[in-house]
Protein backbone atom coordinates (compact mmCIF):
# COMPACT_ATOMS: atom_id res chain seq x y z
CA UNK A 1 -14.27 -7.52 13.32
CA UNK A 2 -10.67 -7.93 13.23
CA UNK A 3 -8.05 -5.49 13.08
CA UNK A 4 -9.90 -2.45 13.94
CA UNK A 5 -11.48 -4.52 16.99
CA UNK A 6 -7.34 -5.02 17.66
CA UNK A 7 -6.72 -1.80 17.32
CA UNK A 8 -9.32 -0.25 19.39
CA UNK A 9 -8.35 -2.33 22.45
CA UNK A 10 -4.76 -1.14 22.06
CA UNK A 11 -5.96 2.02 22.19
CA UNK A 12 -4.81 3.02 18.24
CA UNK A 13 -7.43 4.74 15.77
CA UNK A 14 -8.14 2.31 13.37
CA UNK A 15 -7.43 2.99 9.97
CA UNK A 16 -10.74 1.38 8.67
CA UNK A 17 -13.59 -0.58 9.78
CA UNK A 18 -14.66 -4.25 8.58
CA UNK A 19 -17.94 -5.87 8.77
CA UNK A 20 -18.08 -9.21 8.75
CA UNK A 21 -22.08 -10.91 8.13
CA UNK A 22 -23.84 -14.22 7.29
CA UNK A 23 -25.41 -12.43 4.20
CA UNK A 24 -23.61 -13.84 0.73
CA UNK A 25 -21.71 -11.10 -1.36
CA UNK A 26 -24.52 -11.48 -3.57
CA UNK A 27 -27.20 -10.06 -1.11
CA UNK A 28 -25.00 -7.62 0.15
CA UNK A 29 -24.65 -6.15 -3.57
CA UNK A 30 -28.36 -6.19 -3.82
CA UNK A 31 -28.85 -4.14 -0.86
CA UNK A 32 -26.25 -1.02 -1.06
CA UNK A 33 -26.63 0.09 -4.62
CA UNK A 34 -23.42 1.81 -4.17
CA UNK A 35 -21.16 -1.29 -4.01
CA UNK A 36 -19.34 -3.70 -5.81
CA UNK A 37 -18.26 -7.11 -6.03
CA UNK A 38 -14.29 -7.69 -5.87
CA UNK A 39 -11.92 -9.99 -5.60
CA UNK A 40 -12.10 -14.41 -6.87
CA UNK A 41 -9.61 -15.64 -4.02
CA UNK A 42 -11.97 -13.99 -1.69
CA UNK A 43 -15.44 -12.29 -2.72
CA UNK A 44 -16.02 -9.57 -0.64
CA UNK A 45 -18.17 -6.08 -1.16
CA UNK A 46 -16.54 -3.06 -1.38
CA UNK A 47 -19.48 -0.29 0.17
CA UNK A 48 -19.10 3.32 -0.85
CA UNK A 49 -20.33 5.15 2.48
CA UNK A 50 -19.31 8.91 1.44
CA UNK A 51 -15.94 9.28 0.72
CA UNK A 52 -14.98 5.72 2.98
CA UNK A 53 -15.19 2.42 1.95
CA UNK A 54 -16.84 -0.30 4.13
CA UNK A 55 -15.11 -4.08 3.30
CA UNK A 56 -18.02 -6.56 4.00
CA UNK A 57 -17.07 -10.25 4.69
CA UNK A 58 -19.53 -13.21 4.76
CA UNK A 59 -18.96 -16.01 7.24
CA UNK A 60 -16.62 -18.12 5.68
CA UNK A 61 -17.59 -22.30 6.62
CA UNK A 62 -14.78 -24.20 7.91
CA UNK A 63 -16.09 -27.47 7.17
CA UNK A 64 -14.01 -29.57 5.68
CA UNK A 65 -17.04 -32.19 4.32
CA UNK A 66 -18.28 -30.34 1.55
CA UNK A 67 -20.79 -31.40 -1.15
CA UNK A 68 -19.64 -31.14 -5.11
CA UNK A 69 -21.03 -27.42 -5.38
CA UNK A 70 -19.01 -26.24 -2.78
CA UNK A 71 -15.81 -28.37 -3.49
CA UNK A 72 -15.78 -25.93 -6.74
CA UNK A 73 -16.13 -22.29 -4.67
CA UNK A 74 -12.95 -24.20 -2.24
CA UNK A 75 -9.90 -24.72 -4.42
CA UNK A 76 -6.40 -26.11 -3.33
CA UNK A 77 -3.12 -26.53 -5.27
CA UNK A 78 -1.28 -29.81 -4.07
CA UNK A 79 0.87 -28.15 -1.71
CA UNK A 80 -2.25 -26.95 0.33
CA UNK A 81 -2.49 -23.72 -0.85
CA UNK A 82 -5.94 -22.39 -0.97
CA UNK A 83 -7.11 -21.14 -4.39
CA UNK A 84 -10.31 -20.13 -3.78
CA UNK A 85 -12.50 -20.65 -0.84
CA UNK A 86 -16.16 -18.90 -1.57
CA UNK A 87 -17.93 -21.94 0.67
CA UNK A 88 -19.88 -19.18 2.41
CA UNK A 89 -21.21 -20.13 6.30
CA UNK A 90 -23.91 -18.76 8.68
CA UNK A 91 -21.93 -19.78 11.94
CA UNK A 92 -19.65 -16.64 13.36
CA UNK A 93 -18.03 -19.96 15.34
CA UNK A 94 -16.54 -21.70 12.24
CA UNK A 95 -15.68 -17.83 10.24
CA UNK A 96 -13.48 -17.43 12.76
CA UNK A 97 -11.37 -20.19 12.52
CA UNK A 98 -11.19 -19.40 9.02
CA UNK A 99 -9.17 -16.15 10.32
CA UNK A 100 -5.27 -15.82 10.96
CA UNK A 101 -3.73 -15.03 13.77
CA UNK A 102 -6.03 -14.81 17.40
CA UNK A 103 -5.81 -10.79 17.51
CA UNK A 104 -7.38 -10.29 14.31
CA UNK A 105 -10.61 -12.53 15.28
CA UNK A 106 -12.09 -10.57 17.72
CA UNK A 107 -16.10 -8.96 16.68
CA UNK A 108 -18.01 -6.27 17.97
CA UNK A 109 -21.53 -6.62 18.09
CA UNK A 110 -22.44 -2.89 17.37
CA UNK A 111 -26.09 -3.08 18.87
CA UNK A 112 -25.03 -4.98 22.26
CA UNK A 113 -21.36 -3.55 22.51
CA UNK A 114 -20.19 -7.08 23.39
CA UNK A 115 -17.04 -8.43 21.76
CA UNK A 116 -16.83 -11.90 20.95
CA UNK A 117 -13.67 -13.83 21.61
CA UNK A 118 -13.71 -17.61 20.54
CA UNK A 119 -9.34 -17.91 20.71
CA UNK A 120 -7.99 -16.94 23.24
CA UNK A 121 -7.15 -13.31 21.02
CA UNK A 122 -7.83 -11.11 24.26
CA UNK A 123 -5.50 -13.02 26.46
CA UNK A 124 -2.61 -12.86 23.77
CA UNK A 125 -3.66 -8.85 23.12
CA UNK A 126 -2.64 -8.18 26.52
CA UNK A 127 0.08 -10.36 26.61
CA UNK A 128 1.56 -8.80 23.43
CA UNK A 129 1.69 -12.18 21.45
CA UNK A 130 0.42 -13.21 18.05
CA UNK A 131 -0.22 -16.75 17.75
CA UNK A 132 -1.93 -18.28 15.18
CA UNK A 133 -5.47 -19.72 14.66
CA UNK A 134 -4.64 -23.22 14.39
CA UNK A 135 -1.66 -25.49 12.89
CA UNK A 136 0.54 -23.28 12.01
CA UNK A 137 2.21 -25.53 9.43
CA UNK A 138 -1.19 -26.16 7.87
CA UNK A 139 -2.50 -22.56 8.18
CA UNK A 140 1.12 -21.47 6.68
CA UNK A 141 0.62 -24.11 3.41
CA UNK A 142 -2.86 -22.81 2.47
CA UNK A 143 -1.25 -18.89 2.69
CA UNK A 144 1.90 -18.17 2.59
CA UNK A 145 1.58 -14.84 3.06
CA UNK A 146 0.82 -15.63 6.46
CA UNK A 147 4.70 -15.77 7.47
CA UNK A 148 4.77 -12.05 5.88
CA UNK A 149 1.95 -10.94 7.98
CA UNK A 150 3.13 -12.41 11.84
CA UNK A 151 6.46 -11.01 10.93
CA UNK A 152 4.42 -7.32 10.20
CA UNK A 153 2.19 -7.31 13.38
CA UNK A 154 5.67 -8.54 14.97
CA UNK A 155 7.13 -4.93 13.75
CA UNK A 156 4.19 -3.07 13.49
CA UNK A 157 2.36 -3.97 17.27
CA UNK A 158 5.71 -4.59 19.20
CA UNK A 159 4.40 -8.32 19.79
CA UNK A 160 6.44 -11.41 20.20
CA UNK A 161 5.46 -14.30 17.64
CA UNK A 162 4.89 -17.65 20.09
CA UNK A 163 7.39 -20.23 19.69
CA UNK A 164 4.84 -22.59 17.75
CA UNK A 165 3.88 -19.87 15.40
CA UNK A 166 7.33 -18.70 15.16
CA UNK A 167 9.17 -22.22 14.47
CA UNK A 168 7.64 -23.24 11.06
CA UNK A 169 8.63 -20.00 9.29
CA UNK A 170 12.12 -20.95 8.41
CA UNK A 171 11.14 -23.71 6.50
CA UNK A 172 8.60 -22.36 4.61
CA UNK A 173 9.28 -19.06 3.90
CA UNK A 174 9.82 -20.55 0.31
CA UNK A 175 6.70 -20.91 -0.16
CA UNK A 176 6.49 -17.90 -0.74
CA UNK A 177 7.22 -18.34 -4.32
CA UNK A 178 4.02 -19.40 -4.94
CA UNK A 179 2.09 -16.38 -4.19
CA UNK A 180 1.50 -13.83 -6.95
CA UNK A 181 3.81 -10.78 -7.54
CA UNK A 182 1.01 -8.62 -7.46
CA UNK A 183 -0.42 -9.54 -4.20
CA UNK A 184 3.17 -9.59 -3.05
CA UNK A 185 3.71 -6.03 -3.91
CA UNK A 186 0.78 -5.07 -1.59
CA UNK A 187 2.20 -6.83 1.22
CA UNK A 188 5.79 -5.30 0.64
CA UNK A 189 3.63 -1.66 0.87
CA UNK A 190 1.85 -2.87 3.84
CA UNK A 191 5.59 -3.30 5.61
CA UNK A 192 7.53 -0.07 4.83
CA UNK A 193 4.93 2.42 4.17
CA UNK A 194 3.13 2.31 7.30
CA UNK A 195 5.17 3.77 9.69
CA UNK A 196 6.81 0.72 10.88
CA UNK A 197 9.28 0.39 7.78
CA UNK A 198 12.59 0.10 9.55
CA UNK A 199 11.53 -2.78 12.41
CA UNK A 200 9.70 -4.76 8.85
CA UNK A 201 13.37 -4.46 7.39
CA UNK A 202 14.98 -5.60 10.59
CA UNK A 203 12.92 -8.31 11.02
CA UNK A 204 12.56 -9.54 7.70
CA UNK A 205 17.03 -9.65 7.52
CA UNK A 206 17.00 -11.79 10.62
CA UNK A 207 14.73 -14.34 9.29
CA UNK A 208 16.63 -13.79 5.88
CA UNK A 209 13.10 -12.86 4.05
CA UNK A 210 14.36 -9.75 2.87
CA UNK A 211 16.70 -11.14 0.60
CA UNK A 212 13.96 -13.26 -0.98
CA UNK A 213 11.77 -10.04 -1.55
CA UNK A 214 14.81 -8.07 -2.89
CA UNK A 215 16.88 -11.13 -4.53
CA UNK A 216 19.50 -8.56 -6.75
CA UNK A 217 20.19 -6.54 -3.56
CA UNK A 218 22.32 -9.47 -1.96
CA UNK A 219 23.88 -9.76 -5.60
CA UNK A 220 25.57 -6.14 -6.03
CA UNK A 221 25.71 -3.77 -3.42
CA UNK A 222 27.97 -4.06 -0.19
CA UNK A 223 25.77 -5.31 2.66
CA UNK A 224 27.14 -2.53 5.66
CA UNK A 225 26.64 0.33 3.14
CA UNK A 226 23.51 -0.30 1.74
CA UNK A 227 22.28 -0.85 5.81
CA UNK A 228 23.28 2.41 6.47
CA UNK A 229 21.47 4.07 3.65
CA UNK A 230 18.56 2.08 3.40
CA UNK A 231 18.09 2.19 7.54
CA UNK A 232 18.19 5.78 7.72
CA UNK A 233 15.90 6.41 4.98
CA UNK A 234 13.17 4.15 6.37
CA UNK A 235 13.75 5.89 9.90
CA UNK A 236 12.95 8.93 7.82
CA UNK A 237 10.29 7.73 5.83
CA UNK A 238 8.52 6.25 9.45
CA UNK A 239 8.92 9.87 11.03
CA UNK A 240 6.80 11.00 7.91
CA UNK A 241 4.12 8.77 8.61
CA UNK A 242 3.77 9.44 12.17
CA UNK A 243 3.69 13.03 11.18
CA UNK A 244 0.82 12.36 8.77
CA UNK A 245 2.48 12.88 5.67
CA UNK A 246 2.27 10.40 3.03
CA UNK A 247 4.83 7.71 1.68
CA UNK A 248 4.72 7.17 -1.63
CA UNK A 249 6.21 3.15 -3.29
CA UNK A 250 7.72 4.57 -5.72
CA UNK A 251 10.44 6.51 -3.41
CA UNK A 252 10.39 3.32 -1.35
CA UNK A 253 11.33 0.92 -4.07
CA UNK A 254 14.16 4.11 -5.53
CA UNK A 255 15.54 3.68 -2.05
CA UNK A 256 15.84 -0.31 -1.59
CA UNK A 257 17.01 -0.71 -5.26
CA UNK A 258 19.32 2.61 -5.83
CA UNK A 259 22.46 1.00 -5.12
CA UNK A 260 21.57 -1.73 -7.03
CA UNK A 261 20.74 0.63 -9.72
CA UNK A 262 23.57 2.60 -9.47
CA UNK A 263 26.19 0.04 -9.21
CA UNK A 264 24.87 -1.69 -12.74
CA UNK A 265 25.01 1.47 -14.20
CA UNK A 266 28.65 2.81 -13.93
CA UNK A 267 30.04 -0.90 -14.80
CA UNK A 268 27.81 -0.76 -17.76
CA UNK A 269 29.16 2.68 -18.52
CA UNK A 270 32.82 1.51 -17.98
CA UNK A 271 32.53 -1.77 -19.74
CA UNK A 272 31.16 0.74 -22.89
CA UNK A 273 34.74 1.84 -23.45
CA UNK A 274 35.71 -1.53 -25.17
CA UNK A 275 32.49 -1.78 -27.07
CA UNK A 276 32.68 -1.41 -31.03
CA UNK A 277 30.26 1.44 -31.28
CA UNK A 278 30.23 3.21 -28.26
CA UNK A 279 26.41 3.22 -26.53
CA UNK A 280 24.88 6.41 -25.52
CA UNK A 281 24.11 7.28 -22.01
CA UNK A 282 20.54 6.74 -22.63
CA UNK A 283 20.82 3.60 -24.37
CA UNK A 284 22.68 1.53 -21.02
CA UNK A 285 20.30 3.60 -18.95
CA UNK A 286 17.66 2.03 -20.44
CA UNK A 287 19.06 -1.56 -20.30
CA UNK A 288 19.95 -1.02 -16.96
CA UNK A 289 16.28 -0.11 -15.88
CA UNK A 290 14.91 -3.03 -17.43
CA UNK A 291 17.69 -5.75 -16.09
CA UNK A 292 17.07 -3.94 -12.33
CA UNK A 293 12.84 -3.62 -12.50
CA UNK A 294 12.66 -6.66 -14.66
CA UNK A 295 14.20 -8.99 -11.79
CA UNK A 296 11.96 -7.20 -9.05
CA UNK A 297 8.93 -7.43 -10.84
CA UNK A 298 9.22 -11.01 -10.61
CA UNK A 299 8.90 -10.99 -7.07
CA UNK A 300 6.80 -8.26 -6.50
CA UNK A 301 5.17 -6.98 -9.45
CA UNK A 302 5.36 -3.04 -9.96
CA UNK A 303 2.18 -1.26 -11.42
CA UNK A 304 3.32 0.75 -14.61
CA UNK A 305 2.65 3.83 -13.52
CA UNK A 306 4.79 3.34 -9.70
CA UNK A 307 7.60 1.74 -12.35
CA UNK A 308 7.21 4.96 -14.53
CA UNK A 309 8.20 7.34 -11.10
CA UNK A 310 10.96 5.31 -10.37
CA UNK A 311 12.59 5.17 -13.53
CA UNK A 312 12.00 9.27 -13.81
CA UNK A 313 13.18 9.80 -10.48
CA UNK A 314 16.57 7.37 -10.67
CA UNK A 315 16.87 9.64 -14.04
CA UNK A 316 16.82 12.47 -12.59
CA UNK A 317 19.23 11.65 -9.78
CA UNK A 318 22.17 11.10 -12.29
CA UNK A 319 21.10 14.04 -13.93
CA UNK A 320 21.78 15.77 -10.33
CA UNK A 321 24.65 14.36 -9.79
CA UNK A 322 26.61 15.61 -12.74
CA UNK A 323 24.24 19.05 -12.92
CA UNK A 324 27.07 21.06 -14.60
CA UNK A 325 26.53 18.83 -17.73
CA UNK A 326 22.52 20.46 -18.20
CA UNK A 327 20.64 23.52 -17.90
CA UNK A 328 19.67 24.07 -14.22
CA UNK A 329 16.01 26.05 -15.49
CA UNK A 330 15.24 22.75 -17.32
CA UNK A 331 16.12 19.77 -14.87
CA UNK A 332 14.28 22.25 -11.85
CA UNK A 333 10.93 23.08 -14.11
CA UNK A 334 10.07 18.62 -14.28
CA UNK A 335 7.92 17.44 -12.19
CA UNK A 336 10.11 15.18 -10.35
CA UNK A 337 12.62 17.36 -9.16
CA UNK A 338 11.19 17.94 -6.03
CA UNK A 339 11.30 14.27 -4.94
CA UNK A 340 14.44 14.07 -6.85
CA UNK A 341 16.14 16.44 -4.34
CA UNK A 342 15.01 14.83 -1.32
CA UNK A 343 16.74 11.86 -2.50
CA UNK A 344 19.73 13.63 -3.34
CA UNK A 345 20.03 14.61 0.29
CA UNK A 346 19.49 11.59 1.51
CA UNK A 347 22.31 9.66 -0.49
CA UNK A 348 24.27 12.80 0.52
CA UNK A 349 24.38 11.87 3.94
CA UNK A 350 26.64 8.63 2.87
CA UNK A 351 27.91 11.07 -0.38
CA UNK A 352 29.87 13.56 0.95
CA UNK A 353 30.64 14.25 -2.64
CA UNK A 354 27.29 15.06 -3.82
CA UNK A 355 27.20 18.17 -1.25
CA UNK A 356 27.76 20.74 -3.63
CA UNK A 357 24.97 19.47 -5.75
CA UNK A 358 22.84 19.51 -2.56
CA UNK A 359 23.57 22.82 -2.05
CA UNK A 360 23.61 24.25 -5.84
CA UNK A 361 19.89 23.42 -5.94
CA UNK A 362 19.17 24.59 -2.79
CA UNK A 363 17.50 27.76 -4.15
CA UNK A 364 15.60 26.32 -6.75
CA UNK A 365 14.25 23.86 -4.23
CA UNK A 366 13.18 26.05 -1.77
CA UNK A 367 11.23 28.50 -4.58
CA UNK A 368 9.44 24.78 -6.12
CA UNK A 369 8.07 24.38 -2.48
CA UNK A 370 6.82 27.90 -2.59
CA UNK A 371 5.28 27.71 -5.76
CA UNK A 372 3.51 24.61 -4.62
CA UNK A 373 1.98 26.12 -1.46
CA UNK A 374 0.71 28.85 -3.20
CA UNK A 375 -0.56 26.43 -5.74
CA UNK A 376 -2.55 24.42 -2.88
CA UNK A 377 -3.40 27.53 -1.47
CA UNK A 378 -5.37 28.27 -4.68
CA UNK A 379 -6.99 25.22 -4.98
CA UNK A 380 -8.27 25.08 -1.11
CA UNK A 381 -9.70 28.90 -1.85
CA UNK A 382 -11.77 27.41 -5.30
CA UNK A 383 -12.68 24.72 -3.40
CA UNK A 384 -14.29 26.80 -0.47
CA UNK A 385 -15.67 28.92 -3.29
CA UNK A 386 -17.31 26.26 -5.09
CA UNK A 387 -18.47 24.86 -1.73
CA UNK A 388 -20.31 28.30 -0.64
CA UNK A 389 -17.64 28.95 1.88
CA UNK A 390 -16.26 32.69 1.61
CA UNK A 391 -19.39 33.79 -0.79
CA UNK A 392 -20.72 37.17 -0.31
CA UNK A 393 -23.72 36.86 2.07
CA UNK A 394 -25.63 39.59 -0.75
CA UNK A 395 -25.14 36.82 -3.50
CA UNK A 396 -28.08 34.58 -3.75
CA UNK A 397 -27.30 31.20 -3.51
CA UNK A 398 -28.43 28.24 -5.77
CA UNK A 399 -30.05 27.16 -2.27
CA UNK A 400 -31.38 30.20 -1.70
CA UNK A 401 -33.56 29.84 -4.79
CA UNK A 402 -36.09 27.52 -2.97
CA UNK A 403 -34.84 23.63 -3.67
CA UNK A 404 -38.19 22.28 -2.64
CA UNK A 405 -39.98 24.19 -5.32
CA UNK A 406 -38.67 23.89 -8.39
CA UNK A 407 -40.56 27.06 -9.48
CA UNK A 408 -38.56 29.69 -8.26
CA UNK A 409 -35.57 28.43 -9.62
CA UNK A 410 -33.49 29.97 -12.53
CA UNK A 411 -33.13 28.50 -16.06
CA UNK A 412 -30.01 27.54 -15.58
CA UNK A 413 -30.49 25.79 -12.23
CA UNK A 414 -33.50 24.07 -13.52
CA UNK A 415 -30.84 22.50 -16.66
CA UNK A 416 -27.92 21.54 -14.26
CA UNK A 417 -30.81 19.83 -11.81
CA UNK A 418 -32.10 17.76 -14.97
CA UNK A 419 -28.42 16.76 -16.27
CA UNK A 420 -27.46 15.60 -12.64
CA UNK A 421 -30.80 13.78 -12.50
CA UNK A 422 -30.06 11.56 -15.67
CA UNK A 423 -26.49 11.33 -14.48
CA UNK A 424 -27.66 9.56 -11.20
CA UNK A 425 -29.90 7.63 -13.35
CA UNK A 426 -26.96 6.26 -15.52
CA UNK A 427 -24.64 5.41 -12.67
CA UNK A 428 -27.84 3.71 -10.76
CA UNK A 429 -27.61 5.44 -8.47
CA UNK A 430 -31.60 6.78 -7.99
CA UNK A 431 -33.24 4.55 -5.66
C-alpha cells in the first residue's frame, strides 16, 4: 500500500514495502515472533524479514461515532490535532480515508495483482498532482506535518500541489509548532537527505517554511551568501545520493548552520578583548555550540550522538582554518578529518582564502582515503572468509561434517551448536 504502490507506477524502485491488514498490532505480534510493537501515536509492527524490515499497518476506522473504549485509543488536542488514533477498522474503504494525500492510498492485492483505487490517486499519479484526502484545512489541523510532506512529494516527485491543497498552507504552517522536535527532525532528514535536498530548500524559502525550521539562520548570516553556499552543497549532497553514496545529518545540519556558527563565533572572540579575564578559545567555543544547537534543538531536536559529529566536525574546521597554529600528524590522525576536509572544500569554493589550507592537506587527505580502502578491503576479505567464500576446497568445512547427524561432528562444533541453541532460546526466537 502506499508509497511503494506510488512508486512502482512511476516506474522508481521503492525503497521499502508496507503492508497494510485488518489484523490488530496485537495479532500481528503473535504471529511473526520476530517483531515488535512500536510507536503510541500510531501502533504499528515492525517485522524482521532477514536483514529488511516489513512496517505492518492495521485498518485504521474513520468513524467518527465511537463508543467510550475507543474515544480513549482516538485522542485530539483542541486545535484538532490528533493525539492518538489506535480505533483499529476491518474496512480497507474507511483506512483509506484515514491516509494523506490520494497517491499514497493506492493497495496491491499481492494474490490477485489488482490495485485498489478508492480517490481518485491514479488519475492525479498521471497527472502529476498531489491532492489531499479530504478537507484539507481539517486534514492539515489533525497533522501538521502534512504541509511538510505535500511540500516534499512537491520536490521529491516533480508534482504540482492542487490549488485547494495548496491554499491552506500559508496559514497554518504555524501549526507546526505543535509537533514534536523529534518527529520534526525526521521530517527535516526526509527533505535534504534523499536526493531531492536542494528543490525541499527551494520550496520550503518560497512558502517561507524554511525559516521556521532554521529560525537563527534568518537572524545572522547574509541571506545571498548563505544561498550560495548552502545551494551548492545540497546540489552536491543530491549528486551523492543519486550515485548511491550515503548522506549523513550531521554534515547536513554543519552545512545549514555553519555560517550561523561561524558568525557567533568571531564576534564572541572579538567582543573577548574587553572582557576582564580574557576567555579561552575553548571556553566561547563551547558557549557558542550550545547558544547555536540549543536554539535548533528546539525546533528539531538533534540525537546526542548526530549533535556530538557536528560539534567535532565545526571543531575541526577552525582548527583547519588556522592549521599553522597545530601539529598537522595530530589534527589528520582524528577521525573526523576526513569529513572535515570535504567541508573545507566546500566553504572554499565561497573562501578563496582558505585555498592554501585546501591544498596543504591535500596529501594527507588523499593517503586517509587510501588507508580506508585498504581497511574495507580487509574487512570484505574476513568477511568472505568467515562466510566460506575463498576457503581452500582441501579444508573441511563445518558443513562438511554432516549437519543432519550430529555424530560426525567435532567437539568443538557440537559446543558452538549448543551455545547458539540456548542463544535462540533466549532471544525467542525457536519456534
Amino acid at each position: 500500500m502506499g508509497g511503494c504502490i506510488r512508486d512502482l507506477l512511476l516506474g522508481k524502485k521503492p525503497k521499502d514495502f508496507d503492508v497494510s491488514t485488518d489484523a490488530t498490532p496485537d495479532e500481528v505480534r503473535r504471529l511473526f515472533v520476530n517483531s515488535r510493537v512500536i510507536g503510541r501515536r500510531f501502533k504499528i509492527v515492525h517485522v524482521v524479514y532477514g536483514r529488511e524490515i516489513v512496517e505492518v499497518t492495521t485498518f485504521r476506522s474513520n468513524e467518527d461515532n465511537l463508543n467510550p473504549k475507543e474515544q480513549k485509543t482516538r485522542m485530539s488536542a483542541s486545535s484538532g490535532l490528533i493525539l492518538r488514533d489506535n480505533v483499529y477498522g476491518k474496512d480497507i474503504v474507511g483506512d483509506s480515508e484515514r491516509r494523506d494525500f490520494t497517491i499514497n492510498a493506492l493497495y496491491l492485492d499481492p494474490v490477485k495483482q489488482e490495485i485498489y483505487d478508492y480517490h481518485g490517486g491514479f488519475y492525479d499519479l498521471k497527472e502529476h498532482l498531489i491532492d489531499m484526502i479530504g478537507a484539507p484545512e481539517l486534514r492539515y489541523s489533525e497533522d501538521p506535518v502534512r504541509i511538510i510532506r505535500a511540500l516534499r512529494f512537491s520536490a521529491k516527485l516533480d508534482f504540482t500541489i492542487t490549488r485547494r491543497s495548496y491554499d491552506p498552507i500559508a496559514s497554518m504552517a504555524s501549526r507546526l509548532a505543535e509537533i514534536s522536535s523529534a518527529r520534526m527532525f525526521e521530517e527535516v532528514n526526509k527533505l535534504f537527505l534523499t536526493g531531492h535536498g536542494l528543490k525541499s530548500y527551494r520550496i520550503l524559502k518560497d512558502n517561507k517554511l524554511f525559516s521556521m525550521l532554521f529560525p537563527a539562520v534568518s537572524k545572522f548570516v547574509d541571506p545571498q551568501e548563505y544561498d550560495n553556499f548552502v545551494e551548492y552543497a545540497l546540489k552536491s549532497s543530491d549528486e551523492r545520493f543519486l550515485d548511491g553514496r550515503p548522506n549523513m545529518p550531521h554534515f547536513l545540519y554543519a552545512v545549514l548552520l555553519w555560517q550561523v556558527f561561524e558568525k557567533n563565533y568571531y564576534e564572541k572572540m572579538n567582543n573577548a578583548q574587553s572582557y576582564a579575564r580574557l576567555p579561552n578559545q575553548n571556553e566561547i567555543t563551547n558557549i557558542v555550540l550550545e547558544s547555536v544547537l540549543g536554539t535548533q534543538n528546539r525546533v528539531t531536536h538533534i540525537p546526542f550522538a548526530v549533535e556530538d559529529s557536528i560539534r567535532n566536525l565545526w571543531l575541526m574546521e577552525l582548527m583547519l582554518s588556522d592549521y599553522e597554529d597545530y601539529d598537522p600528524k595530530e589534527l589528520t590522525s582524528k577521525p573526523v578529518f576526513r569529513a572535515a576536509y570535504d567541508f573545507l572544500c566546500l566553504r572554499s569554493k565561497f573562501e578563496p582564502l582558505l585555498d592554501d589550507a585546501v591544498n596543504f592537506f591535500k596529501p594527507y587527505y588523499q593517503e586517509s582515503k587510501r588507508a580506508a580502502e585498504k581497511r574495507k578491503e580487509r574487512e570484505r576479505r574476513d568477511k568472505e572468509r568467515l562466510s566460506g567464500k575463498g576457503r581452500r576446497k582441501d579444508r573441511k568445512s563445518y558443513a562438511e561434517e554432516g549437519f543432519e547427524d550430529e555424530s560426525n561432528l567435532s567437539d568443538k562444533r557440537r559446543k558452538q551448536l549448543e551455545r547458539a541453541r540456548a542463544w535462540r532460546i533466549a532471544m525467542h526466537l525457536e519456534v
